[in-house]
N, C-alpha and C. Protein backbone atom coordinates (compact mmCIF):
# COMPACT_ATOMS: atom_id res chain seq x y z
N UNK A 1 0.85 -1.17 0.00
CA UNK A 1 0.00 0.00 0.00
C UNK A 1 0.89 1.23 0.00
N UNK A 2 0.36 2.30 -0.98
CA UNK A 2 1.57 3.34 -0.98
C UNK A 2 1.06 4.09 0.12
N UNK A 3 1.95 5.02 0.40
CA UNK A 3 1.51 5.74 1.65
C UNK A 3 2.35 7.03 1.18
N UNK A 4 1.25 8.36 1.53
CA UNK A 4 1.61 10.05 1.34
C UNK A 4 2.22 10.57 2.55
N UNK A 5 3.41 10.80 2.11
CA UNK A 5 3.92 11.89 3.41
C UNK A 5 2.90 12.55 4.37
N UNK A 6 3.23 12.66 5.35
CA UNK A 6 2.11 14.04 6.05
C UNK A 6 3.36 14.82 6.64
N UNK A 7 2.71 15.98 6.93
CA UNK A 7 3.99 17.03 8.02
C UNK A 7 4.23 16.08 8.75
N UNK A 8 3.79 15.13 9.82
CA UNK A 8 4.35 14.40 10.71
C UNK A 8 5.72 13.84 10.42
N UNK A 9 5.34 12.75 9.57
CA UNK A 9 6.09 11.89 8.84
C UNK A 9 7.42 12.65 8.32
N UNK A 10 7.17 13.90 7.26
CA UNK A 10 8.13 14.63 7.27
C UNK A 10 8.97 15.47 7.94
N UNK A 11 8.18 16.37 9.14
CA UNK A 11 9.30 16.41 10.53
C UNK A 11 9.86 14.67 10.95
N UNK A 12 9.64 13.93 10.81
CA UNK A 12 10.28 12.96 11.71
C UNK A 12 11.24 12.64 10.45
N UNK A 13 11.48 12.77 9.22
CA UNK A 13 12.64 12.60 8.28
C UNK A 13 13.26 13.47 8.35
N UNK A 14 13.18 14.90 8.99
CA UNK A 14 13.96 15.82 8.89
C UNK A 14 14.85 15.99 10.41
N UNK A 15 13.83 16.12 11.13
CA UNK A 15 14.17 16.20 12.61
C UNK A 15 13.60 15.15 13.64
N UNK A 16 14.38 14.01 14.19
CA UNK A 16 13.71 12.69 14.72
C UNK A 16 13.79 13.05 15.88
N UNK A 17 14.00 13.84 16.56
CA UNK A 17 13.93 14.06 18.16
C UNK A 17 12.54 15.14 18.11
N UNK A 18 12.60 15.92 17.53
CA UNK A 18 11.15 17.07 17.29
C UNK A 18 10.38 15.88 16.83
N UNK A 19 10.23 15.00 15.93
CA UNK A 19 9.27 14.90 14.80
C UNK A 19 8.56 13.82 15.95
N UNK A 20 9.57 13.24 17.40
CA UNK A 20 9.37 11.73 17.76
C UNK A 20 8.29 12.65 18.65
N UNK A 21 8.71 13.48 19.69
CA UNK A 21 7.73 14.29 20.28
C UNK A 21 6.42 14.83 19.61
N UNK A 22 6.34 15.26 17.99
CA UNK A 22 4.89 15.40 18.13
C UNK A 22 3.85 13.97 17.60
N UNK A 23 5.15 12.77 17.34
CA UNK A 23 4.48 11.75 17.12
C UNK A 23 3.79 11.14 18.36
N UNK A 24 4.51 11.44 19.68
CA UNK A 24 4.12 10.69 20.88
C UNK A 24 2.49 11.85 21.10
N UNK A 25 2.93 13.33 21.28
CA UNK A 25 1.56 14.03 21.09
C UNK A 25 0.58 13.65 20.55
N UNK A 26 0.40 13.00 19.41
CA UNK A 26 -0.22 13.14 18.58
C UNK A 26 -0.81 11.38 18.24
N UNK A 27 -0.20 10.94 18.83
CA UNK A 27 -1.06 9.28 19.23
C UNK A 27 -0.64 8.50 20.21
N UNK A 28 -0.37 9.37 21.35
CA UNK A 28 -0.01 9.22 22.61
C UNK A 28 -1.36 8.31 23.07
N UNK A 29 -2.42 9.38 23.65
CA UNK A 29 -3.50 8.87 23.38
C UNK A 29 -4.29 7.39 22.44
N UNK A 30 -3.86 6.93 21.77
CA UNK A 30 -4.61 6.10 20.98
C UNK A 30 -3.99 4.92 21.61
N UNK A 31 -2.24 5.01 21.95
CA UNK A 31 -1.86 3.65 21.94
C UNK A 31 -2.10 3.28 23.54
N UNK A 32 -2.12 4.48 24.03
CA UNK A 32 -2.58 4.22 25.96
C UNK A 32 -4.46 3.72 25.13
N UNK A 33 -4.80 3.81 25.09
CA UNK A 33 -6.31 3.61 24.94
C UNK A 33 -6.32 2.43 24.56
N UNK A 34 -5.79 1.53 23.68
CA UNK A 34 -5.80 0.00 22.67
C UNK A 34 -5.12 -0.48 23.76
N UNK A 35 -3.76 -0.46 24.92
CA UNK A 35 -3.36 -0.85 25.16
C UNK A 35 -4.28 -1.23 26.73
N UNK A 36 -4.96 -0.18 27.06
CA UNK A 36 -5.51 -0.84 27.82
C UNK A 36 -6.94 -1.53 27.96
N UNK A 37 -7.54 -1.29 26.59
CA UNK A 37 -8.46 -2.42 26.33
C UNK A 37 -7.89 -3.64 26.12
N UNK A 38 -6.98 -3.79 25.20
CA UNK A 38 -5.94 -5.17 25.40
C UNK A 38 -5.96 -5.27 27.20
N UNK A 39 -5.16 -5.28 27.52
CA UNK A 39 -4.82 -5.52 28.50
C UNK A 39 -5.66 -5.72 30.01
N UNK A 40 -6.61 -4.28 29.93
CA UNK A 40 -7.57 -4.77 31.40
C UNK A 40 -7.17 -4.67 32.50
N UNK A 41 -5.57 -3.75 32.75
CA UNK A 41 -5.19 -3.58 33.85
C UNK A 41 -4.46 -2.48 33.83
N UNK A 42 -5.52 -1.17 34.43
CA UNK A 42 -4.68 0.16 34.57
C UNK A 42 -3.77 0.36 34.76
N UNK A 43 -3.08 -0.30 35.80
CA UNK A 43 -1.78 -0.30 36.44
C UNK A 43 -0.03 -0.59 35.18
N UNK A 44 -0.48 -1.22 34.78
CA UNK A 44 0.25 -1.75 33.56
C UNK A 44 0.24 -1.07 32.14
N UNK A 45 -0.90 -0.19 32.36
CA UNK A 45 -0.72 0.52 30.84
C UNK A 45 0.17 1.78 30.83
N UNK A 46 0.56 2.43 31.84
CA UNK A 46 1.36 3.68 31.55
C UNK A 46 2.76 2.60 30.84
N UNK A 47 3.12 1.86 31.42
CA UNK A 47 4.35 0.95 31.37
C UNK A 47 4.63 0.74 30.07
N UNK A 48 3.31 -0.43 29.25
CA UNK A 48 4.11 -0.75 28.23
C UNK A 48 3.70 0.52 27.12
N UNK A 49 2.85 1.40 27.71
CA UNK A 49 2.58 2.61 26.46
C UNK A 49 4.21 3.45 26.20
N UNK A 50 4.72 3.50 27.52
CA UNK A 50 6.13 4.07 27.62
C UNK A 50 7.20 2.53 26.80
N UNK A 51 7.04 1.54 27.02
CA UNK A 51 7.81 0.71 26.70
C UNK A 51 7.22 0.80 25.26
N UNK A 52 6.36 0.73 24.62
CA UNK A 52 5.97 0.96 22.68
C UNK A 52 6.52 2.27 22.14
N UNK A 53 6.73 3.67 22.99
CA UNK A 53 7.46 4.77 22.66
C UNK A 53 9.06 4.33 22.25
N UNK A 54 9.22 3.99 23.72
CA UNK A 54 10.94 3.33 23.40
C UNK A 54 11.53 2.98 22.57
N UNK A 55 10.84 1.48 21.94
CA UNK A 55 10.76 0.95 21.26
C UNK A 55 10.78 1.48 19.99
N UNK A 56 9.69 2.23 19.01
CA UNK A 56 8.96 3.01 18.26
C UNK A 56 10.71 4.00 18.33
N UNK A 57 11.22 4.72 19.42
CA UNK A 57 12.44 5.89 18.81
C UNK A 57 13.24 4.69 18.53
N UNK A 58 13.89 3.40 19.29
CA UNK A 58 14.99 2.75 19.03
C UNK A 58 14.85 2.59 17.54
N UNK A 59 14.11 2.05 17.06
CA UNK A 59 13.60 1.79 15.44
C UNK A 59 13.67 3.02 14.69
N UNK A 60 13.13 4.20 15.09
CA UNK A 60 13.13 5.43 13.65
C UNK A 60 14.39 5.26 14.04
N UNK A 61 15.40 5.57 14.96
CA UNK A 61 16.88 6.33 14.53
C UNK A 61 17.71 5.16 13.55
N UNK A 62 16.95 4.05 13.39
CA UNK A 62 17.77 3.18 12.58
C UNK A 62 16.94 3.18 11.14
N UNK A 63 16.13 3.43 11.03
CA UNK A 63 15.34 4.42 9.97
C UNK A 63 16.12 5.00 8.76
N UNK A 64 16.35 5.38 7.81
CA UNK A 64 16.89 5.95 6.98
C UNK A 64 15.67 7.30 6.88
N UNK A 65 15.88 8.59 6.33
CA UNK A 65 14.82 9.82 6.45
C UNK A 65 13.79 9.08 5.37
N UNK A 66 14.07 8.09 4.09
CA UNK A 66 12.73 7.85 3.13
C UNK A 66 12.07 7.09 4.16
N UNK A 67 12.92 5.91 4.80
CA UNK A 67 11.73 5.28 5.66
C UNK A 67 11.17 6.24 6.54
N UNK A 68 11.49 7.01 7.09
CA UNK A 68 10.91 7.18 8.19
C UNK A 68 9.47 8.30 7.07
N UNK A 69 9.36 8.88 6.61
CA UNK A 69 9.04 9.43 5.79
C UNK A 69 7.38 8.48 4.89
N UNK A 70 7.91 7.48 5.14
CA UNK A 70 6.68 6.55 4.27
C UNK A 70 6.01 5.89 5.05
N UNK A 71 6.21 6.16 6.56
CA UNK A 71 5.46 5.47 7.52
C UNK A 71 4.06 5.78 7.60
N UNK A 72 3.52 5.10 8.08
CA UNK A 72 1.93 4.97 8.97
C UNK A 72 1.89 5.06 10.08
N UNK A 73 1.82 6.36 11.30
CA UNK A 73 2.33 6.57 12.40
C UNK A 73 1.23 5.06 13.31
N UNK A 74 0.30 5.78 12.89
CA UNK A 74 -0.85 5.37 13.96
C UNK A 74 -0.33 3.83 14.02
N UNK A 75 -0.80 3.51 12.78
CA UNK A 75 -0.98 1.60 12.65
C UNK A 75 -0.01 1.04 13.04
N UNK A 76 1.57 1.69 12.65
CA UNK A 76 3.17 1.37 13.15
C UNK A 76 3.49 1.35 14.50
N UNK A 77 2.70 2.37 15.20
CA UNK A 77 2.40 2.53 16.63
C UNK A 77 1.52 1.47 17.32
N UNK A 78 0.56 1.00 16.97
CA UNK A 78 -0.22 0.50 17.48
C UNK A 78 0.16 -1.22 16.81
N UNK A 79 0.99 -1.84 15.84
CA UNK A 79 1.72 -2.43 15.88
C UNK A 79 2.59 -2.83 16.70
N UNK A 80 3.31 -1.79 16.90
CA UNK A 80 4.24 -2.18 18.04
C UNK A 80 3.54 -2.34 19.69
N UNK A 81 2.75 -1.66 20.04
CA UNK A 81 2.09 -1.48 20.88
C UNK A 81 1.34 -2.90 21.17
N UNK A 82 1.00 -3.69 19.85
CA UNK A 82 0.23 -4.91 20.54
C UNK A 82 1.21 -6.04 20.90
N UNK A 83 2.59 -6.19 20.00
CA UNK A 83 4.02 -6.68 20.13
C UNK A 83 3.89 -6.76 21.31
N UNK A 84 4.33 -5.21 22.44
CA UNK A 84 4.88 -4.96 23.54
C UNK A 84 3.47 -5.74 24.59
N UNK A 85 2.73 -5.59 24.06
CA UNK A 85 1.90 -6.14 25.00
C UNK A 85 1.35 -7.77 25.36
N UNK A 86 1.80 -8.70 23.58
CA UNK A 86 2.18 -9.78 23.69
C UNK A 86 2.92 -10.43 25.02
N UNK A 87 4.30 -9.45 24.60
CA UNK A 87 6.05 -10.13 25.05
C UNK A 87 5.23 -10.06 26.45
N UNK A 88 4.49 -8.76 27.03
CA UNK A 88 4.11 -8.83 28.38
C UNK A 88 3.06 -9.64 29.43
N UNK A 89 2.27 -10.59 28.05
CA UNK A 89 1.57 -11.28 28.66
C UNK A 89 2.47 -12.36 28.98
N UNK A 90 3.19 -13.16 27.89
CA UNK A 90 3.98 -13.81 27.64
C UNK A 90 5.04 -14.10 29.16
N UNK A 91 5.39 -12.87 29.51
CA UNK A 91 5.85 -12.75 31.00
C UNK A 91 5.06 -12.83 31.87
N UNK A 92 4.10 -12.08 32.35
CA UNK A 92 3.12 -12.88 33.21
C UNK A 92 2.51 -14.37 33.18
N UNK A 93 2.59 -14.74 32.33
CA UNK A 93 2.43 -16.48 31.86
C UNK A 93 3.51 -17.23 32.68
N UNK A 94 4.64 -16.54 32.39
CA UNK A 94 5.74 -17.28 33.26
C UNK A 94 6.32 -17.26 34.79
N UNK A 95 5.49 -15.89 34.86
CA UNK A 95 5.80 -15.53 36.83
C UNK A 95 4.31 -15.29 37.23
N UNK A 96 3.88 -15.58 38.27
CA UNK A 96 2.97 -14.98 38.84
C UNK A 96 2.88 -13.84 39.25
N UNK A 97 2.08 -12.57 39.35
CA UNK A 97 2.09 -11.17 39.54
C UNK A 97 1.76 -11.18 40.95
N UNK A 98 2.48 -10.26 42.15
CA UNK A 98 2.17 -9.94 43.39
C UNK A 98 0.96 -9.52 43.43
N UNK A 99 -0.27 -9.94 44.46
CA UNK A 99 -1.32 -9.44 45.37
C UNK A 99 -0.64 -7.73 45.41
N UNK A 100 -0.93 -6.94 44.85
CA UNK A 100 -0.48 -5.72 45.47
C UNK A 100 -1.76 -4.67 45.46
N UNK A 101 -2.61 -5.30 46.08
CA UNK A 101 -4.12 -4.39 46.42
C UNK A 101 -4.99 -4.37 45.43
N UNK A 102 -4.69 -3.62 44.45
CA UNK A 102 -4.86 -2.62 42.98
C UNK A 102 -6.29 -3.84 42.42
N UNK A 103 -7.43 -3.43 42.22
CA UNK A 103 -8.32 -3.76 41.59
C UNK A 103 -8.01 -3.32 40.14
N UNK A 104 -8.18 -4.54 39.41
CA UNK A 104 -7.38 -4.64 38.05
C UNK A 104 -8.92 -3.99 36.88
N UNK A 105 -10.14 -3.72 37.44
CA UNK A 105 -11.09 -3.42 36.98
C UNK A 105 -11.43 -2.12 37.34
N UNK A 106 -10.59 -1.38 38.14
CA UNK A 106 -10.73 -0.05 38.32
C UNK A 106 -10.16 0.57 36.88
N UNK A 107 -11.67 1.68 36.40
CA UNK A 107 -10.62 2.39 35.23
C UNK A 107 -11.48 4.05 35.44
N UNK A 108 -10.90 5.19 35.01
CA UNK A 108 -10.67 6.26 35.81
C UNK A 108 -12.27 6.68 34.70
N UNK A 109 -13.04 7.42 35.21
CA UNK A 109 -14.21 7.89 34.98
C UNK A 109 -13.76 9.14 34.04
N UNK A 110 -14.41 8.68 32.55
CA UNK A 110 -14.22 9.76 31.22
C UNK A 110 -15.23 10.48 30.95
N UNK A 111 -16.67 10.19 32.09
CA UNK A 111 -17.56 10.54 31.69
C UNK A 111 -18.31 11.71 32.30
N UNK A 112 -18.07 12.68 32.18
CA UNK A 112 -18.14 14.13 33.00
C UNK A 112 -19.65 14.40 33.13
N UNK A 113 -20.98 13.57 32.56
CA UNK A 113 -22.26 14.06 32.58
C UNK A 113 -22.71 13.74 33.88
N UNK A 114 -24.09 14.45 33.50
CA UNK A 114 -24.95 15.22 35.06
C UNK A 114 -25.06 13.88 36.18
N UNK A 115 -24.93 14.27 36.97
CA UNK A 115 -25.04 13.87 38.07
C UNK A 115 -24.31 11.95 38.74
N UNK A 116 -24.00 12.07 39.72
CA UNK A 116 -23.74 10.80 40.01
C UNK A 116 -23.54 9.43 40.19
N UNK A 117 -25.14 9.10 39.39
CA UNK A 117 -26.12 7.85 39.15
C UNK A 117 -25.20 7.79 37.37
N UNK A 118 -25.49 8.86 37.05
CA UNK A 118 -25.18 8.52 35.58
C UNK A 118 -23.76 8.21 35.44
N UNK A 119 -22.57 8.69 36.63
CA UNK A 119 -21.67 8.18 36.57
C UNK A 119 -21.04 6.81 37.43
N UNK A 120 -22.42 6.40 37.79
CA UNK A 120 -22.20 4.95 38.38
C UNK A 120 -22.47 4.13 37.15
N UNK A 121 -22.91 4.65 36.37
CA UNK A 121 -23.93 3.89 35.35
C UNK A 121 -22.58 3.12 34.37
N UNK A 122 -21.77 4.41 33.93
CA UNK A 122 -21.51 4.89 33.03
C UNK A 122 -19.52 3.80 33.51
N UNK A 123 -19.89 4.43 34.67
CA UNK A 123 -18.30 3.30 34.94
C UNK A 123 -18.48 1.47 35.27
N UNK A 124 -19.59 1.17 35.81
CA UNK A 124 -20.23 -0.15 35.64
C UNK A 124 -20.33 -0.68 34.04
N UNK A 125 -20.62 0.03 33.06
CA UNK A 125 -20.69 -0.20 32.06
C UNK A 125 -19.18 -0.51 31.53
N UNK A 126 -18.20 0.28 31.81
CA UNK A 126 -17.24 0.34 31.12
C UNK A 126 -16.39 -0.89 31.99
N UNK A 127 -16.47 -1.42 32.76
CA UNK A 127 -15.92 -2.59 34.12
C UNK A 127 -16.98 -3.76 33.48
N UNK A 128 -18.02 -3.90 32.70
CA UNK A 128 -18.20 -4.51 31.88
C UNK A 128 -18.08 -5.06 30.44
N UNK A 129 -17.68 -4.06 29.53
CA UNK A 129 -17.09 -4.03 28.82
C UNK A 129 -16.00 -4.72 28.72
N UNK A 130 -14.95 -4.02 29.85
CA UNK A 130 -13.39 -4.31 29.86
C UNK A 130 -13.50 -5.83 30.26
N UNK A 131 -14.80 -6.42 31.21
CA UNK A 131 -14.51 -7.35 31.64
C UNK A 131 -14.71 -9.05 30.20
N UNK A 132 -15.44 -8.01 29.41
CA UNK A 132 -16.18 -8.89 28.31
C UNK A 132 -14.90 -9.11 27.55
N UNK A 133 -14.40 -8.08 27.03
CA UNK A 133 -13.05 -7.76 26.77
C UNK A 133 -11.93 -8.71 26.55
N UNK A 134 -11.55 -8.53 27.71
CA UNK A 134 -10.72 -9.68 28.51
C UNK A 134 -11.31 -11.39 28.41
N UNK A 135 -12.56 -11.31 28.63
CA UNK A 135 -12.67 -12.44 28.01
C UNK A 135 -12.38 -13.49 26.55
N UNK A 136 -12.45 -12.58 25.29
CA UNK A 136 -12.28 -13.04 24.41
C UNK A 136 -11.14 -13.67 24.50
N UNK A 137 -10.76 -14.50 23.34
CA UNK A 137 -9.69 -14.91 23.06
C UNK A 137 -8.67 -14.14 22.52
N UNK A 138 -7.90 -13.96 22.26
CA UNK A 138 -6.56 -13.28 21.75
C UNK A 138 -7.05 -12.83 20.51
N UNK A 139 -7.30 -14.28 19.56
CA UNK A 139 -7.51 -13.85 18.39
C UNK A 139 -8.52 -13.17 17.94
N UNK A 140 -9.69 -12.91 18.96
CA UNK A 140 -10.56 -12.28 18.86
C UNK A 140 -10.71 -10.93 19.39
N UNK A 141 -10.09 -10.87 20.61
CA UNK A 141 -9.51 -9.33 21.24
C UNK A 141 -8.89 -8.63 20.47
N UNK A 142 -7.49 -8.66 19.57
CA UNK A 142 -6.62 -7.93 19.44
C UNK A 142 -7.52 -7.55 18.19
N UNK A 143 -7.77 -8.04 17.01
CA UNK A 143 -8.32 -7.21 16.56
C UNK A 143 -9.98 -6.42 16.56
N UNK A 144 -10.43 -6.57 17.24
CA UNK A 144 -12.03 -5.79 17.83
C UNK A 144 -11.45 -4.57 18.38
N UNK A 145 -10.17 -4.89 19.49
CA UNK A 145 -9.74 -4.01 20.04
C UNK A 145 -9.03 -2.81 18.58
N UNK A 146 -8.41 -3.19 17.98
CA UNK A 146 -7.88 -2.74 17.16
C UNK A 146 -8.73 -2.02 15.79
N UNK A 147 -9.77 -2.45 16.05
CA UNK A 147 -11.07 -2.08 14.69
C UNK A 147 -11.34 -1.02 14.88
N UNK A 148 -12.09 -1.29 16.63
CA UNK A 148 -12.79 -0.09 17.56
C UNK A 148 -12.26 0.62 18.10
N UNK A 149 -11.10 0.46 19.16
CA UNK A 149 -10.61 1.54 19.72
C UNK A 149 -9.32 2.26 18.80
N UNK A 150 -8.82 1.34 18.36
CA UNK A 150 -7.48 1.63 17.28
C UNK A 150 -8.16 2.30 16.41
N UNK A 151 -8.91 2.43 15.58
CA UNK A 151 -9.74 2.45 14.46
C UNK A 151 -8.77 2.16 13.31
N UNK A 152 -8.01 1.14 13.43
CA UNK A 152 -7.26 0.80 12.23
C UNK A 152 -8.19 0.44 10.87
N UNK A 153 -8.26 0.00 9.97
CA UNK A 153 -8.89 -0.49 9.00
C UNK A 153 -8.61 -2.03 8.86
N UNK A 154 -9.37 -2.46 8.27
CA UNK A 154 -9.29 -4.15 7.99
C UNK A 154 -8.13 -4.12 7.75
N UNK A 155 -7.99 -3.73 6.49
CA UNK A 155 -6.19 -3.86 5.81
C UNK A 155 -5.14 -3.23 6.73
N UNK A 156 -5.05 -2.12 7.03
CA UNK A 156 -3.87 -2.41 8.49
C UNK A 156 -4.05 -3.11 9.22
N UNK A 157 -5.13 -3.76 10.18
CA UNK A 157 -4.85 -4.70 10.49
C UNK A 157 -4.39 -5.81 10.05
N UNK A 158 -4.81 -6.47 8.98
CA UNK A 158 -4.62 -7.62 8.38
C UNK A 158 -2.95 -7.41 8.12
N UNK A 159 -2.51 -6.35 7.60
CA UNK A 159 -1.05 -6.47 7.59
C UNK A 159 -0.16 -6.30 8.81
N UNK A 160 -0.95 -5.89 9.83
CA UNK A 160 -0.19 -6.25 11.51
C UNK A 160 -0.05 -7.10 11.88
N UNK A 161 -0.99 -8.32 11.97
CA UNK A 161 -1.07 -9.48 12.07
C UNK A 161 -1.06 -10.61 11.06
N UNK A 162 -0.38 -9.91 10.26
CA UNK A 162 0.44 -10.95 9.22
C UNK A 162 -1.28 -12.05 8.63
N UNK A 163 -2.38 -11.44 8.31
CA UNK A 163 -3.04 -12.45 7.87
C UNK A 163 -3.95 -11.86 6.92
N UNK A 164 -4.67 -12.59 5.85
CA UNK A 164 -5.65 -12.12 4.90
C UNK A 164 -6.78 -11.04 5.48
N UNK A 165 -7.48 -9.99 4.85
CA UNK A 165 -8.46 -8.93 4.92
C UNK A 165 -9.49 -10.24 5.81
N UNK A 166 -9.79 -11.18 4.96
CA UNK A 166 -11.16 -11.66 5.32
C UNK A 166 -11.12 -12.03 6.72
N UNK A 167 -10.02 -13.06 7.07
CA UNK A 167 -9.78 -13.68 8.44
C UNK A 167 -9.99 -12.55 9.53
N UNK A 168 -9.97 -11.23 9.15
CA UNK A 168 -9.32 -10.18 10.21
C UNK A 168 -10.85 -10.11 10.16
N UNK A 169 -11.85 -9.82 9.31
CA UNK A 169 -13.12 -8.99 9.16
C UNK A 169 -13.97 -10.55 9.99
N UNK A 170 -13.36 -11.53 9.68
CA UNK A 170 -14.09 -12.60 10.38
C UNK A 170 -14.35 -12.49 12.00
N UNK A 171 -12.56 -12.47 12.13
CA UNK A 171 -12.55 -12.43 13.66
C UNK A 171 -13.41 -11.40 14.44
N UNK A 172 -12.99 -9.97 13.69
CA UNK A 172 -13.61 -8.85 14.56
C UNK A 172 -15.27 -9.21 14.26
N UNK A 173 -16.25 -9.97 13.19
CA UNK A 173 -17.38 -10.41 13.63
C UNK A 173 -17.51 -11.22 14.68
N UNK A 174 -17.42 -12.17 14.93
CA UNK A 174 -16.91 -13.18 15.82
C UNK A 174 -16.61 -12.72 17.20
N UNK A 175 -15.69 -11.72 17.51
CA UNK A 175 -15.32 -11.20 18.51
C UNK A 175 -16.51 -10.18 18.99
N UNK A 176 -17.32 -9.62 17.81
CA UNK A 176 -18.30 -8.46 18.39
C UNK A 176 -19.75 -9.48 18.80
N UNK A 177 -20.02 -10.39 17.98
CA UNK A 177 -20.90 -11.88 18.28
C UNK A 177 -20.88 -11.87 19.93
N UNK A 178 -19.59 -12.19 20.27
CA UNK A 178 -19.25 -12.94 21.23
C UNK A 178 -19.88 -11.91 22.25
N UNK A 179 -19.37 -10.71 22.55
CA UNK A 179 -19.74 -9.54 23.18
C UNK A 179 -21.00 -9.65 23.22
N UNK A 180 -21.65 -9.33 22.07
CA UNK A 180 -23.49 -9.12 22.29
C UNK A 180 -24.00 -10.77 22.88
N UNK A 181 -23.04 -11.57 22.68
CA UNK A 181 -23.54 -12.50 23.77
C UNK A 181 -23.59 -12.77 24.98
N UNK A 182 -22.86 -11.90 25.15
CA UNK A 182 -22.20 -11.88 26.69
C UNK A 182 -23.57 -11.22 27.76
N UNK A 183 -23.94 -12.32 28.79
CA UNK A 183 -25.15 -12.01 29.44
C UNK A 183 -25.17 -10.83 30.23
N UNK A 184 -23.95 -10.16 30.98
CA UNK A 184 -23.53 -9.02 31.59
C UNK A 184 -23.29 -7.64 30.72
N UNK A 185 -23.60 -7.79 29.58
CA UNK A 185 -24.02 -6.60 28.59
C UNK A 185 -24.71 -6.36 27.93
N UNK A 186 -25.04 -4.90 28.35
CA UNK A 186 -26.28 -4.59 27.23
C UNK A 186 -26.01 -4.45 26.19
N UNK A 187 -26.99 -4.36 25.21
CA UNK A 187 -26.84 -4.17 23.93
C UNK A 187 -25.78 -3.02 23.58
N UNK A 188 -26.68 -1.87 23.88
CA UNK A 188 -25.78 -0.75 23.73
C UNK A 188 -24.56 -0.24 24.06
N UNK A 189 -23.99 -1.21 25.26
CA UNK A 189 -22.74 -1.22 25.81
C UNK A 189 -21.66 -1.92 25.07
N UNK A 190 -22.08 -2.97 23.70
CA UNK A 190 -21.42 -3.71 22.92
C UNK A 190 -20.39 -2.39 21.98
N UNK A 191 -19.25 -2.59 21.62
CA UNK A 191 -18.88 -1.63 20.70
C UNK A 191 -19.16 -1.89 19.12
N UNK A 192 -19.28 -1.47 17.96
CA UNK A 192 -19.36 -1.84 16.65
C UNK A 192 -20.71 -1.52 16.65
């Protein structure tokens, strides 16, 4: 797929320390957001969102200015971002994580409308969600997560995860199926 320069892309071929800062500005946000629908545990997302930045500069400075220049910030970001969050399940698989208090279903209230009830409503909903979430399978999480909150497209996804348009458009049916099946959600709480 060809891909058009943007100013981004082109500050980051010209200047990679400026260009990396308004890349982190500028989908800072998206990859903390995918990463912690992946994931399901507040505590852990500042971490690997900082560990996908890292990552993301170690790679441009080895970049040549055309590559860096022909990139796809978002999808390249959020690529790496599901990587980092693999390798990290991958580690928790192998150690057990300390009891350290932290309710792993606490997530911080985005929803500023009237009154109190609506923000009991409104964070119950989303502790459902996350919890539905988490349920799927891998192959069904990463990309739903990636459809909806990423808003990648079929085809970036499908080329993140190394697999055909259809398989990807399958799963994320499949994965949104699964959700509206899920007896602890409402309809309208389903994403898609």
């Amino acid at each position: 797929m060809d891909t058009m320069p943007s100013p981004l892309t082109d500050l980051l071929a010209a200047d990679l320390d400026r260009g990396f800062a308004e890349l982190v500005r500028a989908h800072g946000g998206a990859v903390y957001s995918v990463l912690l629908r992946l994931s399901g545990a507040p505590r852990d997302v500042e971490d690997l969102t900082q560990e996908t930045f890292l990552r993301a500069y170690t790679a441009l400075r080895d970049y040549v200015p055309e590559r860096r220049r022909a990139l796809r910030p978002r999808a390249w970001l959020l690529a790496i971002g599901t990587n980092v969050w693999r390798n990290h399940v991958r580690t928790l698989t192998r150690r057990p994580a300390p009891d350290d208090g932290v309710d792993v279903q606490e997530l911080p209230l985005t929803d500023t409308g009237p009154g109190p009830e609506r923000l009991t409503e409104h964070a119950f909903a989303r502790e459902r969600l996350v919890a539905a979430l988490a349920g799927l399978p891998e192959h069904h999480r990463v990309p739903v997560v990636l459809r909806h909150m990423g808003e990648l497209s079929y085809t970036e996804i499908a080329e993140l995860l190394g697999c055909p348009v259809g398989t990807v458009k399958a799963q994320v049916s499949r994965g949104l199926a699964a959700l509206r099946a899920a007896p602890h959600l409402a309809e309208e709480e389903v994403i898609g």
